[in-house]
PDB file of N, CA and C in Angstrom:
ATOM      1  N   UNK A   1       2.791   9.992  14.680  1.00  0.00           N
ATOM      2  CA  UNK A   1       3.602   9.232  15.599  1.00  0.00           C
ATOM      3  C   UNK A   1       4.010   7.891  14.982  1.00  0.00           C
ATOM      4  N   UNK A   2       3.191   7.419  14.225  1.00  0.00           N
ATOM      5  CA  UNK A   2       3.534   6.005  13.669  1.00  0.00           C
ATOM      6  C   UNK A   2       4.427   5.889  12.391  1.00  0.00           C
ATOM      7  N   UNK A   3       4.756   7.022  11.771  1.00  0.00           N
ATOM      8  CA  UNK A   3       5.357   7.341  10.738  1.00  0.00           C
ATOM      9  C   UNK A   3       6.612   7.740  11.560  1.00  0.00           C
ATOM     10  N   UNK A   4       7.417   8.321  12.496  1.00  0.00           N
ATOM     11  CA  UNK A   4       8.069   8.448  13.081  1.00  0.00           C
ATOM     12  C   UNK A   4       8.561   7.300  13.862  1.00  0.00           C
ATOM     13  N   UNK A   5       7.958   6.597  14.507  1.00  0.00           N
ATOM     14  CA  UNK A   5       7.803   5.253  14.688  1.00  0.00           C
ATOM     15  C   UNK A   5       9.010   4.160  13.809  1.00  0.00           C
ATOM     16  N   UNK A   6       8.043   3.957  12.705  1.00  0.00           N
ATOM     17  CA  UNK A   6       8.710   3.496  11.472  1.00  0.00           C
ATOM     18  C   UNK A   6       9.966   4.382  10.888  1.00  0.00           C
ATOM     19  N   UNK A   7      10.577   5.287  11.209  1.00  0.00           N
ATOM     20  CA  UNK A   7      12.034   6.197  10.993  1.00  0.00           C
ATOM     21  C   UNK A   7      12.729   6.087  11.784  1.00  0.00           C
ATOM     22  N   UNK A   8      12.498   5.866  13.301  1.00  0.00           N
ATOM     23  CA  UNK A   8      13.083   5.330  14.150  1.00  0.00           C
ATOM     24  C   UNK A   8      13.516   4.209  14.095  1.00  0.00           C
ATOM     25  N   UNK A   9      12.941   3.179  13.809  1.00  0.00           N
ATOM     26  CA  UNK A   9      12.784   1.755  13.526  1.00  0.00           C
ATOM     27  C   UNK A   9      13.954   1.333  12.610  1.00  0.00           C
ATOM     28  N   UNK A  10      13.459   1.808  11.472  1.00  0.00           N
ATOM     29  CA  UNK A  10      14.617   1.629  10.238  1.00  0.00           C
ATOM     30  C   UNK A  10      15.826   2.399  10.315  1.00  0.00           C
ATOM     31  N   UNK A  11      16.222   3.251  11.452  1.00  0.00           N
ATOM     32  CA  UNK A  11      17.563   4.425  11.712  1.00  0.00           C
ATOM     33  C   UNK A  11      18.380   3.436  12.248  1.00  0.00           C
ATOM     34  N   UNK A  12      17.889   2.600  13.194  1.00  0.00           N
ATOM     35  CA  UNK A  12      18.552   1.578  13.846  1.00  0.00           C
ATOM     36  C   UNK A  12      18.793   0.229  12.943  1.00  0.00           C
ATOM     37  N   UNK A  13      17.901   0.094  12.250  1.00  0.00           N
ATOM     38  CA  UNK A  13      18.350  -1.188  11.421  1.00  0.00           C
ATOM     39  C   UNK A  13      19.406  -0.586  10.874  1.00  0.00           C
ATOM     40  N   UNK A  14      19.280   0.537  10.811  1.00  0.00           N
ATOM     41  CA  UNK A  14      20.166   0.989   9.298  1.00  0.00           C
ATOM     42  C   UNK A  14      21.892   0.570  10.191  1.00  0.00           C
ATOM     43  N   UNK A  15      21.799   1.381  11.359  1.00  0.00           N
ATOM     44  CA  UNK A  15      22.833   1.687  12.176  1.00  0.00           C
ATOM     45  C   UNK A  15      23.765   0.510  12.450  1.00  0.00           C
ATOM     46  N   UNK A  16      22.698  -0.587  13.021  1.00  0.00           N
ATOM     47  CA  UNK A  16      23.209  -1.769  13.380  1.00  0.00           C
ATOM     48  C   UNK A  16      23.524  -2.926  12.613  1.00  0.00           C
ATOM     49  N   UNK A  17      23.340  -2.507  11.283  1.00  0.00           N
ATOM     50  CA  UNK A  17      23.620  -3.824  10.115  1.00  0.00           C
ATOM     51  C   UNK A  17      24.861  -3.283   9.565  1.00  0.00           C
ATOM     52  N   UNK A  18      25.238  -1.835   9.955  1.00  0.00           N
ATOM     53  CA  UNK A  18      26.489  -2.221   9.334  1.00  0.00           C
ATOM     54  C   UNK A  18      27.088  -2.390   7.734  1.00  0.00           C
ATOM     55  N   UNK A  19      26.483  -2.506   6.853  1.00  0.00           N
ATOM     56  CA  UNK A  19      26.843  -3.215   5.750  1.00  0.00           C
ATOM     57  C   UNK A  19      26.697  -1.877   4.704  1.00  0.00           C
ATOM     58  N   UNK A  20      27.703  -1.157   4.642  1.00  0.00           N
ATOM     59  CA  UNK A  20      27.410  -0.090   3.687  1.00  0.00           C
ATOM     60  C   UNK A  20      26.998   1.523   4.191  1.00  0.00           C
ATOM     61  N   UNK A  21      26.208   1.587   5.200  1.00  0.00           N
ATOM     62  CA  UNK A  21      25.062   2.525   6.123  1.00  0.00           C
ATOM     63  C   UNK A  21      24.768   3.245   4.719  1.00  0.00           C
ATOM     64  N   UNK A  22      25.052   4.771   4.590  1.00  0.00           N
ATOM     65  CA  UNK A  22      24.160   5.685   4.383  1.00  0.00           C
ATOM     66  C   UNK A  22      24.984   6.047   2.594  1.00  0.00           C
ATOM     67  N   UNK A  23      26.054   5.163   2.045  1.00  0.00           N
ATOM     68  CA  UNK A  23      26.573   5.118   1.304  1.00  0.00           C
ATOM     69  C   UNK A  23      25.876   4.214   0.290  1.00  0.00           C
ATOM     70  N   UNK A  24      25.175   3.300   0.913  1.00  0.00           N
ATOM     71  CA  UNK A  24      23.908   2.076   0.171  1.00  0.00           C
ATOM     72  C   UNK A  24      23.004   2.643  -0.394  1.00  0.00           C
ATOM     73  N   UNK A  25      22.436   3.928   0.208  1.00  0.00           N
ATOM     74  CA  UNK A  25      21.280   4.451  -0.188  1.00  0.00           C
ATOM     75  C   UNK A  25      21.206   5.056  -1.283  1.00  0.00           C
ATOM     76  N   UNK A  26      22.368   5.861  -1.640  1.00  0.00           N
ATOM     77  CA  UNK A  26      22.548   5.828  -3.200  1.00  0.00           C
ATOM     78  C   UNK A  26      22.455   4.884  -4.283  1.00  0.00           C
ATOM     79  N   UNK A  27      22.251   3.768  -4.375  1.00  0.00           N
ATOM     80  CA  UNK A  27      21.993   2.358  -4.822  1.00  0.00           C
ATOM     81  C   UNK A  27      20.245   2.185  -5.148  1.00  0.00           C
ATOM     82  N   UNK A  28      20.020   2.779  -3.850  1.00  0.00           N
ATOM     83  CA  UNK A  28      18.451   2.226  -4.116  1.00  0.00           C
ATOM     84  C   UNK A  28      17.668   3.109  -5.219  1.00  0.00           C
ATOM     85  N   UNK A  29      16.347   2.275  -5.680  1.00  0.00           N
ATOM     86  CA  UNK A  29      15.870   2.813  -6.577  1.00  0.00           C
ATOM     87  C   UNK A  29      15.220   4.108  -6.084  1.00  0.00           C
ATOM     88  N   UNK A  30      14.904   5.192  -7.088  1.00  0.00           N
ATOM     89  CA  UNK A  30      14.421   7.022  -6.403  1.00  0.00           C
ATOM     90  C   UNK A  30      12.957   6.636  -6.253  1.00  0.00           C
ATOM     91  N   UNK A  31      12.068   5.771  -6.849  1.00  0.00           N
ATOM     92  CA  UNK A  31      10.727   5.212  -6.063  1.00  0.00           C
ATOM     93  C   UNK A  31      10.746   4.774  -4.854  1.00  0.00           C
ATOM     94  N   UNK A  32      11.654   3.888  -4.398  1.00  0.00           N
ATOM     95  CA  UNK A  32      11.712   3.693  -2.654  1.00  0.00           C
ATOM     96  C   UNK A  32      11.839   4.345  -2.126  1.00  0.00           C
ATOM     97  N   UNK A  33      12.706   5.842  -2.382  1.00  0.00           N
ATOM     98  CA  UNK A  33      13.136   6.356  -1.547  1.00  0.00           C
ATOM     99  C   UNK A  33      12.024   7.613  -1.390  1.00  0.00           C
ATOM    100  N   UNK A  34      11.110   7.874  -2.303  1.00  0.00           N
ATOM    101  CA  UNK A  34       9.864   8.913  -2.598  1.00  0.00           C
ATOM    102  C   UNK A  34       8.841   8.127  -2.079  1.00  0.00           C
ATOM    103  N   UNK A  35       8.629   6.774  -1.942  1.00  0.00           N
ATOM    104  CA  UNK A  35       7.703   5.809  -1.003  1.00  0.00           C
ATOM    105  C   UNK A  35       7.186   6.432  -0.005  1.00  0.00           C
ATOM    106  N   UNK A  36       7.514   6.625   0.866  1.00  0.00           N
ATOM    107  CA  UNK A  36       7.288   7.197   2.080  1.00  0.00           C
ATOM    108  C   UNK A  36       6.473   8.609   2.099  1.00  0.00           C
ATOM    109  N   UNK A  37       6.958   9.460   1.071  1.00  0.00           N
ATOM    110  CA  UNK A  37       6.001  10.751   0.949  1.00  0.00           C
ATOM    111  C   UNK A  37       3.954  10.778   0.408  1.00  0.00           C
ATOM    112  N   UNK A  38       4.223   9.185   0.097  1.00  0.00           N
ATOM    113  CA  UNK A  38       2.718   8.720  -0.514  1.00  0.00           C
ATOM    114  C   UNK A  38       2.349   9.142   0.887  1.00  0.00           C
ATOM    115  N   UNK A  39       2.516   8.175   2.140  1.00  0.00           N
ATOM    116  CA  UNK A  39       1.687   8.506   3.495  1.00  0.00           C
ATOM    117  C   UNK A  39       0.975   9.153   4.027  1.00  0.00           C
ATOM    118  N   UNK A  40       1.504  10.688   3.718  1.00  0.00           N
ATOM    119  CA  UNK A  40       1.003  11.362   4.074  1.00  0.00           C
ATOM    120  C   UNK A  40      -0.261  11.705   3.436  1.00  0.00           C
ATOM    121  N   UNK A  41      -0.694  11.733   2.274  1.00  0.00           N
ATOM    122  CA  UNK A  41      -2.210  12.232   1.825  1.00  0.00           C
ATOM    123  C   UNK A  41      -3.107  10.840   1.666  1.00  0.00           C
ATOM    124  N   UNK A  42      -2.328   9.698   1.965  1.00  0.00           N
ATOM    125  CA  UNK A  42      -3.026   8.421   1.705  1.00  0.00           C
ATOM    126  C   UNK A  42      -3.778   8.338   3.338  1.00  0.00           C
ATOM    127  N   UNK A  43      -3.485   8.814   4.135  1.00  0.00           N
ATOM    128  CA  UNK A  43      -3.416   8.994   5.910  1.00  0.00           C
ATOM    129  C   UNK A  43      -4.789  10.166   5.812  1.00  0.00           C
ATOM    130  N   UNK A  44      -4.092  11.250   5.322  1.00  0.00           N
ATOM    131  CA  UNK A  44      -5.122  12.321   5.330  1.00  0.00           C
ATOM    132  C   UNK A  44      -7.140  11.701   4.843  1.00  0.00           C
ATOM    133  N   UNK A  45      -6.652  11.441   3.692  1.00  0.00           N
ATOM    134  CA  UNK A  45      -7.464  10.596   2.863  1.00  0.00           C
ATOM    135  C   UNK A  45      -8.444   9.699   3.813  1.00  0.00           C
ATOM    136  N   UNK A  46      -7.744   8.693   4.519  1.00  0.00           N
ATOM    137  CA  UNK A  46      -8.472   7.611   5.102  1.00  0.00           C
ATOM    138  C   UNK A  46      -8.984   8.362   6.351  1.00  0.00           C
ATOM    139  N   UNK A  47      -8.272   9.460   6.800  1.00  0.00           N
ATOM    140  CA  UNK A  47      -8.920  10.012   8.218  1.00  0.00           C
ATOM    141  C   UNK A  47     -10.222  10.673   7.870  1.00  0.00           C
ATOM    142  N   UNK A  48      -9.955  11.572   6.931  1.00  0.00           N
ATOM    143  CA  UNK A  48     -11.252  12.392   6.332  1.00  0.00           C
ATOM    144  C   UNK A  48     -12.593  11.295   5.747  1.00  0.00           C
ATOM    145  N   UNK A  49     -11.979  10.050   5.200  1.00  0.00           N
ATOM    146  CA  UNK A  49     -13.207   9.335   4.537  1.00  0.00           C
ATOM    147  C   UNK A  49     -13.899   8.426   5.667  1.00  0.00           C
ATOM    148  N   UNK A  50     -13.236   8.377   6.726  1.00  0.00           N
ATOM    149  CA  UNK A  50     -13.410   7.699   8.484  1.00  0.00           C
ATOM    150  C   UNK A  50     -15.222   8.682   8.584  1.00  0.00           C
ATOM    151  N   UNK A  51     -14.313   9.792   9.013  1.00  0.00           N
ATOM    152  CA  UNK A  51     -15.029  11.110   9.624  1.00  0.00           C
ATOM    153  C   UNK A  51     -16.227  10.688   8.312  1.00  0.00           C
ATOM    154  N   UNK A  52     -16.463  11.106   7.317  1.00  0.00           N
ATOM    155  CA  UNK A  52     -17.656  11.162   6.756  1.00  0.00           C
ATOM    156  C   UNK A  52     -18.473   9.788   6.169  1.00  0.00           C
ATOM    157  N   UNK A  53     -17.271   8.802   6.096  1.00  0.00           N
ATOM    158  CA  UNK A  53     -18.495   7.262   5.366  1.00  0.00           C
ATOM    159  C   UNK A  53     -18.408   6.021   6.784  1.00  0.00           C
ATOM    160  N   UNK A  54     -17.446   6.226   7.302  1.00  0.00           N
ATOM    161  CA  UNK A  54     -17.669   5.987   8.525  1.00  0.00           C
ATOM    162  C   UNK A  54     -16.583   4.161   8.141  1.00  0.00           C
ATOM    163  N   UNK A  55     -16.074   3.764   9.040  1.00  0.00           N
ATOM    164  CA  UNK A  55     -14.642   3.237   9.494  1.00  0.00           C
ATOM    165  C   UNK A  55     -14.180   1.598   8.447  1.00  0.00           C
ATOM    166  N   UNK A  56     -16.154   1.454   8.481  1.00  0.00           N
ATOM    167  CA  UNK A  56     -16.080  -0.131   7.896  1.00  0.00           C
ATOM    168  C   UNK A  56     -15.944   0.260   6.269  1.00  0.00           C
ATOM    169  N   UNK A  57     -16.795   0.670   5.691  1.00  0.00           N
ATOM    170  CA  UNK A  57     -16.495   1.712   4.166  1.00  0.00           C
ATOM    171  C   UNK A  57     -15.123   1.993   3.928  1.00  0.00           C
ATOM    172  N   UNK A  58     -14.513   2.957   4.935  1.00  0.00           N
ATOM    173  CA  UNK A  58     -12.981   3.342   4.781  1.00  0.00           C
ATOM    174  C   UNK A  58     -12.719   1.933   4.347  1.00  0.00           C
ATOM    175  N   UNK A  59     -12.243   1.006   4.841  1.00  0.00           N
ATOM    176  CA  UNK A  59     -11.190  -0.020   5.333  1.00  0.00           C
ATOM    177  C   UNK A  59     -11.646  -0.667   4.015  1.00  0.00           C
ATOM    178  N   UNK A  60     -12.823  -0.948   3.922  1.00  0.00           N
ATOM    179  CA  UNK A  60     -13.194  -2.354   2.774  1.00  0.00           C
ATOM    180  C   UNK A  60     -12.678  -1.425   1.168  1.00  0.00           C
ATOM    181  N   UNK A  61     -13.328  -0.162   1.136  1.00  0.00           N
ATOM    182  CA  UNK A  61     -12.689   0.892   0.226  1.00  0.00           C
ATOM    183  C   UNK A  61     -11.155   0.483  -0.355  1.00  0.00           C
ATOM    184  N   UNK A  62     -10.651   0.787   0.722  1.00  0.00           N
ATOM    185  CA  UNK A  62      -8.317   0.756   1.013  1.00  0.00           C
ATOM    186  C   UNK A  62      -8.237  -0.831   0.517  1.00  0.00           C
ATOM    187  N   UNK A  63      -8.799  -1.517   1.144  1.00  0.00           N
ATOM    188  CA  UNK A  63      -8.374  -2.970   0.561  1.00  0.00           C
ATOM    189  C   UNK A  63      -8.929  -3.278  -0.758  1.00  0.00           C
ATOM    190  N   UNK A  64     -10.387  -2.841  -1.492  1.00  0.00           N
ATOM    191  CA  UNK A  64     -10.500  -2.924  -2.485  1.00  0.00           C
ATOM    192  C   UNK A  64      -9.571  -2.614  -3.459  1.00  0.00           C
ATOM    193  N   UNK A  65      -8.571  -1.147  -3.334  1.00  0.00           N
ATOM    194  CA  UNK A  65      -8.150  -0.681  -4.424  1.00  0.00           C
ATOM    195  C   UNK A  65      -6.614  -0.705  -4.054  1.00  0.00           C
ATOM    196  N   UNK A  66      -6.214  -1.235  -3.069  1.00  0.00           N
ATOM    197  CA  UNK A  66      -5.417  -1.718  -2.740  1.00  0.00           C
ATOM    198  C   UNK A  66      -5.248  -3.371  -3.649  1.00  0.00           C
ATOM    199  N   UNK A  67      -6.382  -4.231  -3.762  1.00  0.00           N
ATOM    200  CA  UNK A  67      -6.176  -5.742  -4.132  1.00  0.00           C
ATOM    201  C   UNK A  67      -5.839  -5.033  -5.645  1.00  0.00           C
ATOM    202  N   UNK A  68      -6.841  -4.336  -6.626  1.00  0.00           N
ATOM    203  CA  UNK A  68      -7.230  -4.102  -7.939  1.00  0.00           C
ATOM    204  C   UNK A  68      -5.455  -3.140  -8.065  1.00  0.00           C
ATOM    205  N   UNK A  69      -5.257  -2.599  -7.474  1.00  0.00           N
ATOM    206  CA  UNK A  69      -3.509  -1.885  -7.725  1.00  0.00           C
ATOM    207  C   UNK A  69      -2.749  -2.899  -7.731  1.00  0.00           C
ATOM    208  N   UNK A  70      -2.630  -3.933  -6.937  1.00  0.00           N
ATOM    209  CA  UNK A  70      -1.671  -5.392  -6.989  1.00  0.00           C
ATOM    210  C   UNK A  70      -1.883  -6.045  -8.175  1.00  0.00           C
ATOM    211  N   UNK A  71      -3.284  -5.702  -8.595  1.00  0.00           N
ATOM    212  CA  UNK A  71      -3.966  -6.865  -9.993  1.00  0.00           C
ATOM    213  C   UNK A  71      -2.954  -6.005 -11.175  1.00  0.00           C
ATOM    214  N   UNK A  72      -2.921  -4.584 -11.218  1.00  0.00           N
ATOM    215  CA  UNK A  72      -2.418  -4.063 -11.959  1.00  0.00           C
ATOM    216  C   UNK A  72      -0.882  -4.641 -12.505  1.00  0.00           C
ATOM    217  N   UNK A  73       0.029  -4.366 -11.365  1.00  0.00           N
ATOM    218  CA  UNK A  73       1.503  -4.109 -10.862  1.00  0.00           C
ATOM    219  C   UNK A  73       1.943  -5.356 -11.291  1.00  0.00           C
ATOM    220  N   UNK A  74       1.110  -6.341 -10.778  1.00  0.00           N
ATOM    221  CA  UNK A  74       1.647  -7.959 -11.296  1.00  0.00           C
ATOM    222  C   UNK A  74       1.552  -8.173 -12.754  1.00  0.00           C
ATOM    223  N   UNK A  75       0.302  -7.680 -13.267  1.00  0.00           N
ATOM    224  CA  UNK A  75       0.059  -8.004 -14.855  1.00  0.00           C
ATOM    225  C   UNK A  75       0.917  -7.036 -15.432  1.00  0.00           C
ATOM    226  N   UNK A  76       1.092  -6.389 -15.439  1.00  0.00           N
ATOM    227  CA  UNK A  76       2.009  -5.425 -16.325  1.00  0.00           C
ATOM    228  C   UNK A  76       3.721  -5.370 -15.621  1.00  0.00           C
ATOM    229  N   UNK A  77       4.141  -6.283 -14.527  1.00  0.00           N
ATOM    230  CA  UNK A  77       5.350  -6.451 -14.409  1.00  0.00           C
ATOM    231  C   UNK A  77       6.352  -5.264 -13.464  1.00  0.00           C
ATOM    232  N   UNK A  78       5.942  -4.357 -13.294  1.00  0.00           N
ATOM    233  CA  UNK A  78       6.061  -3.216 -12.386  1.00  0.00           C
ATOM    234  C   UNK A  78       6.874  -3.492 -11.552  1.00  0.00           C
ATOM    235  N   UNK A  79       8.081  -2.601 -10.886  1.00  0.00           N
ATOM    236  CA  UNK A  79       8.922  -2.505  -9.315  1.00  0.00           C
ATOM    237  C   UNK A  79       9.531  -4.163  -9.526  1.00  0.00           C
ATOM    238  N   UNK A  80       9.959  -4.744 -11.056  1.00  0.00           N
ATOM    239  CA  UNK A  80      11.076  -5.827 -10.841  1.00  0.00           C
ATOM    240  C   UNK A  80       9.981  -6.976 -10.948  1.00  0.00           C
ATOM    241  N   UNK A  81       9.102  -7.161 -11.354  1.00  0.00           N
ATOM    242  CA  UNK A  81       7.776  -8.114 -10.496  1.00  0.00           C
ATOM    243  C   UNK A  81       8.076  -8.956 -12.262  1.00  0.00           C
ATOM    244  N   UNK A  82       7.675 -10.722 -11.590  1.00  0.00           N
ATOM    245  CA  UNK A  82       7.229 -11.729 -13.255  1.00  0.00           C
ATOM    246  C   UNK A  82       5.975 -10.930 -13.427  1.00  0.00           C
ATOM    247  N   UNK A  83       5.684 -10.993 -14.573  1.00  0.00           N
ATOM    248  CA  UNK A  83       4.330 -10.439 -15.214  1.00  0.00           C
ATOM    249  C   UNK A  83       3.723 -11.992 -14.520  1.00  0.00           C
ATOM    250  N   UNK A  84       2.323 -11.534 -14.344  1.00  0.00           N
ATOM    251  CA  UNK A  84       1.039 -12.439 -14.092  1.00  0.00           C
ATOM    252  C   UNK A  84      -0.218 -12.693 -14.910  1.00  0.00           C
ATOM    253  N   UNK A  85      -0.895 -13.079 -14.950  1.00  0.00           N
ATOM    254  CA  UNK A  85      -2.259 -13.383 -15.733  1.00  0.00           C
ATOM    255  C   UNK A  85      -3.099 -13.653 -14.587  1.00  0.00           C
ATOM    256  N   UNK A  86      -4.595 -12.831 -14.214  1.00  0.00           N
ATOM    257  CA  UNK A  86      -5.324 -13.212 -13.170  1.00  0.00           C
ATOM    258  C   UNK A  86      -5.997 -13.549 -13.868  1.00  0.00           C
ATOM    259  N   UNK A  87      -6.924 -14.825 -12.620  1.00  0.00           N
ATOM    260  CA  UNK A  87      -7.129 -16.018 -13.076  1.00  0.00           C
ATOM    261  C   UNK A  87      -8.465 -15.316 -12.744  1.00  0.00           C
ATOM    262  N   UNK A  88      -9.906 -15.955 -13.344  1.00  0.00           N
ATOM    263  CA  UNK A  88     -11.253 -15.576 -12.941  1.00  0.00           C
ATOM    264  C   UNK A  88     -11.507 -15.501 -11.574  1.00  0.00           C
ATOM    265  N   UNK A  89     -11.138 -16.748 -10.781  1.00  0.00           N
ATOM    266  CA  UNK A  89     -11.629 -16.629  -9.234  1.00  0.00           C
ATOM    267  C   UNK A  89     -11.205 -15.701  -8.620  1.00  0.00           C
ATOM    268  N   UNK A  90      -9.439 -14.833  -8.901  1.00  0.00           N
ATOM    269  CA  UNK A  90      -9.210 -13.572  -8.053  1.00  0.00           C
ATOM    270  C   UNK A  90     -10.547 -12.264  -8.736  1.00  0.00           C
ATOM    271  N   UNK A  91     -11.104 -12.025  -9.212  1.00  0.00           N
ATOM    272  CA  UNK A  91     -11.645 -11.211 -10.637  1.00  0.00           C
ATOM    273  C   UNK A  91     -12.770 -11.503  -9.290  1.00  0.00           C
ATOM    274  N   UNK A  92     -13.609 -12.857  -9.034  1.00  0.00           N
ATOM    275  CA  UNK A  92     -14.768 -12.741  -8.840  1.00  0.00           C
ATOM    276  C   UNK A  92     -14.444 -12.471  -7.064  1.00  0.00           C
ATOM    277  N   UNK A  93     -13.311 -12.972  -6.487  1.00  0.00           N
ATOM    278  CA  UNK A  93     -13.199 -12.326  -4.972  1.00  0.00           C
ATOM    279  C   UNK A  93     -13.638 -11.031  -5.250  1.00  0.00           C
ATOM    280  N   UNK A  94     -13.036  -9.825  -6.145  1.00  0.00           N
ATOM    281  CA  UNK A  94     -12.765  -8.467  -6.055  1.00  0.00           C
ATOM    282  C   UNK A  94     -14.120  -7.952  -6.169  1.00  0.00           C
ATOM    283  N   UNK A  95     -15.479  -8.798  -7.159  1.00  0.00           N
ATOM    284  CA  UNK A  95     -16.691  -8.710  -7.491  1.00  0.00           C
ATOM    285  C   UNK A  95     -17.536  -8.374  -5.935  1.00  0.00           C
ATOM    286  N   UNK A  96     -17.079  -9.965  -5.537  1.00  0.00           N
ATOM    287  CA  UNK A  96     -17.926 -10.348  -3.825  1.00  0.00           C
ATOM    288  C   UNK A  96     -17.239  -9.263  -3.203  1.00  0.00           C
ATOM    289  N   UNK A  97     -16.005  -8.330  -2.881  1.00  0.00           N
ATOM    290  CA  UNK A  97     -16.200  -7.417  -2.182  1.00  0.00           C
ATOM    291  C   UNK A  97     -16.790  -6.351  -2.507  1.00  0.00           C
ATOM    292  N   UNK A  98     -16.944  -5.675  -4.088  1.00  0.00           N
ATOM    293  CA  UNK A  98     -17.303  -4.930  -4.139  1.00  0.00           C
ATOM    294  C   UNK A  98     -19.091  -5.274  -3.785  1.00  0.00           C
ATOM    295  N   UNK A  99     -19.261  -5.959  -3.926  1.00  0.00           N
ATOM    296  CA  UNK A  99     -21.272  -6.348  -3.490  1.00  0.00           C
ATOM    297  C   UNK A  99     -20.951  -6.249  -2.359  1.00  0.00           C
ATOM    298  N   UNK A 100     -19.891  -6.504  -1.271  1.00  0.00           N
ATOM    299  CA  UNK A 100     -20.140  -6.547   0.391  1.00  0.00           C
ATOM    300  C   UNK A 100     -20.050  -4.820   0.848  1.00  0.00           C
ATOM    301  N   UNK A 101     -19.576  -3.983  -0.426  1.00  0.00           N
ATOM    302  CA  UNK A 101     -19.467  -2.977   0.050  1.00  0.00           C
ATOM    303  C   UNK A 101     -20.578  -2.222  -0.136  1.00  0.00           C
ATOM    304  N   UNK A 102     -21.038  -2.603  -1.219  1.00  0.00           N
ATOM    305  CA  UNK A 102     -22.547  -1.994  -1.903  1.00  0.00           C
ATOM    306  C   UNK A 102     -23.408  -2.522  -1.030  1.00  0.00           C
ATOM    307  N   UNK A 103     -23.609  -3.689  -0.578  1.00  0.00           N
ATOM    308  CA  UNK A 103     -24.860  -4.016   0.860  1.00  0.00           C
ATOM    309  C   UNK A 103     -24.561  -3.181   2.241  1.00  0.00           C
ATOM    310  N   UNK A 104     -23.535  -3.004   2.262  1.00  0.00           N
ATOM    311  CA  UNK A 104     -22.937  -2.308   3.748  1.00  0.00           C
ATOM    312  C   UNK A 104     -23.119  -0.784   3.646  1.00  0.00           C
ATOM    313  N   UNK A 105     -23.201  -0.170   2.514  1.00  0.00           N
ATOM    314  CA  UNK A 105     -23.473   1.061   2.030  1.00  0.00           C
ATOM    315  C   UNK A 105     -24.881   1.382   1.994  1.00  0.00           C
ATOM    316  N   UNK A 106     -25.470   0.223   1.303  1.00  0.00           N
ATOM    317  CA  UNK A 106     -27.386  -0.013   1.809  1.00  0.00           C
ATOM    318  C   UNK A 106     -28.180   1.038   1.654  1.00  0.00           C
TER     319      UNK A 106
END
């Protein structure tokens, strides 16, 4: 429903801006437009790892490798991005969660 949600959502932006509609979309890059098919097993994924490690694990899990994929994307310049250099203190946040996940796991 929430993925439908979000298609609904953007049908109308699309509709009401006017500027190009469905002739633009040829323009965009073929990663944005394959974006959306990630959802589905990334969804599956978090429902199934809910059901067995249980909700707080899931979540701290998704944001862990969620932060360490951003650490990636920035340093190596990825999807248009300035290249970055992480600095030690982001390095030791990613440390302190992974220990908050390893105590919570216990």
């Amino acid at each position: 429903m929430t993925q439908f949600a979000g298609f609904a959502l953007s049908l109308a932006i699309l509709a009401l801006r006017g500027d190009g509609g469905w002739r633009s979309l040829k323009r965009a890059k073929p990663l944005y437009l394959t974006g959306g098919a990630f959802a589905a097993p990334i969804i599956y994924c978090n429902v199934t790892a809910m059901h067995r490690i249980g909700a707080a694990l899931t979540i701290a899990s998704v944001l862990i490798s969620q932060l360490c994929l951003t650490f990636v994307v920035e340093k190596r310049g990825w999807l248009g991005l300035e290249k970055r250099r992480t600095n030690p203190a982001e390095w030791a946040g990613i440390a302190l969660m992974i220990a908050g996940v390893a105590i919570l796991r216990g």
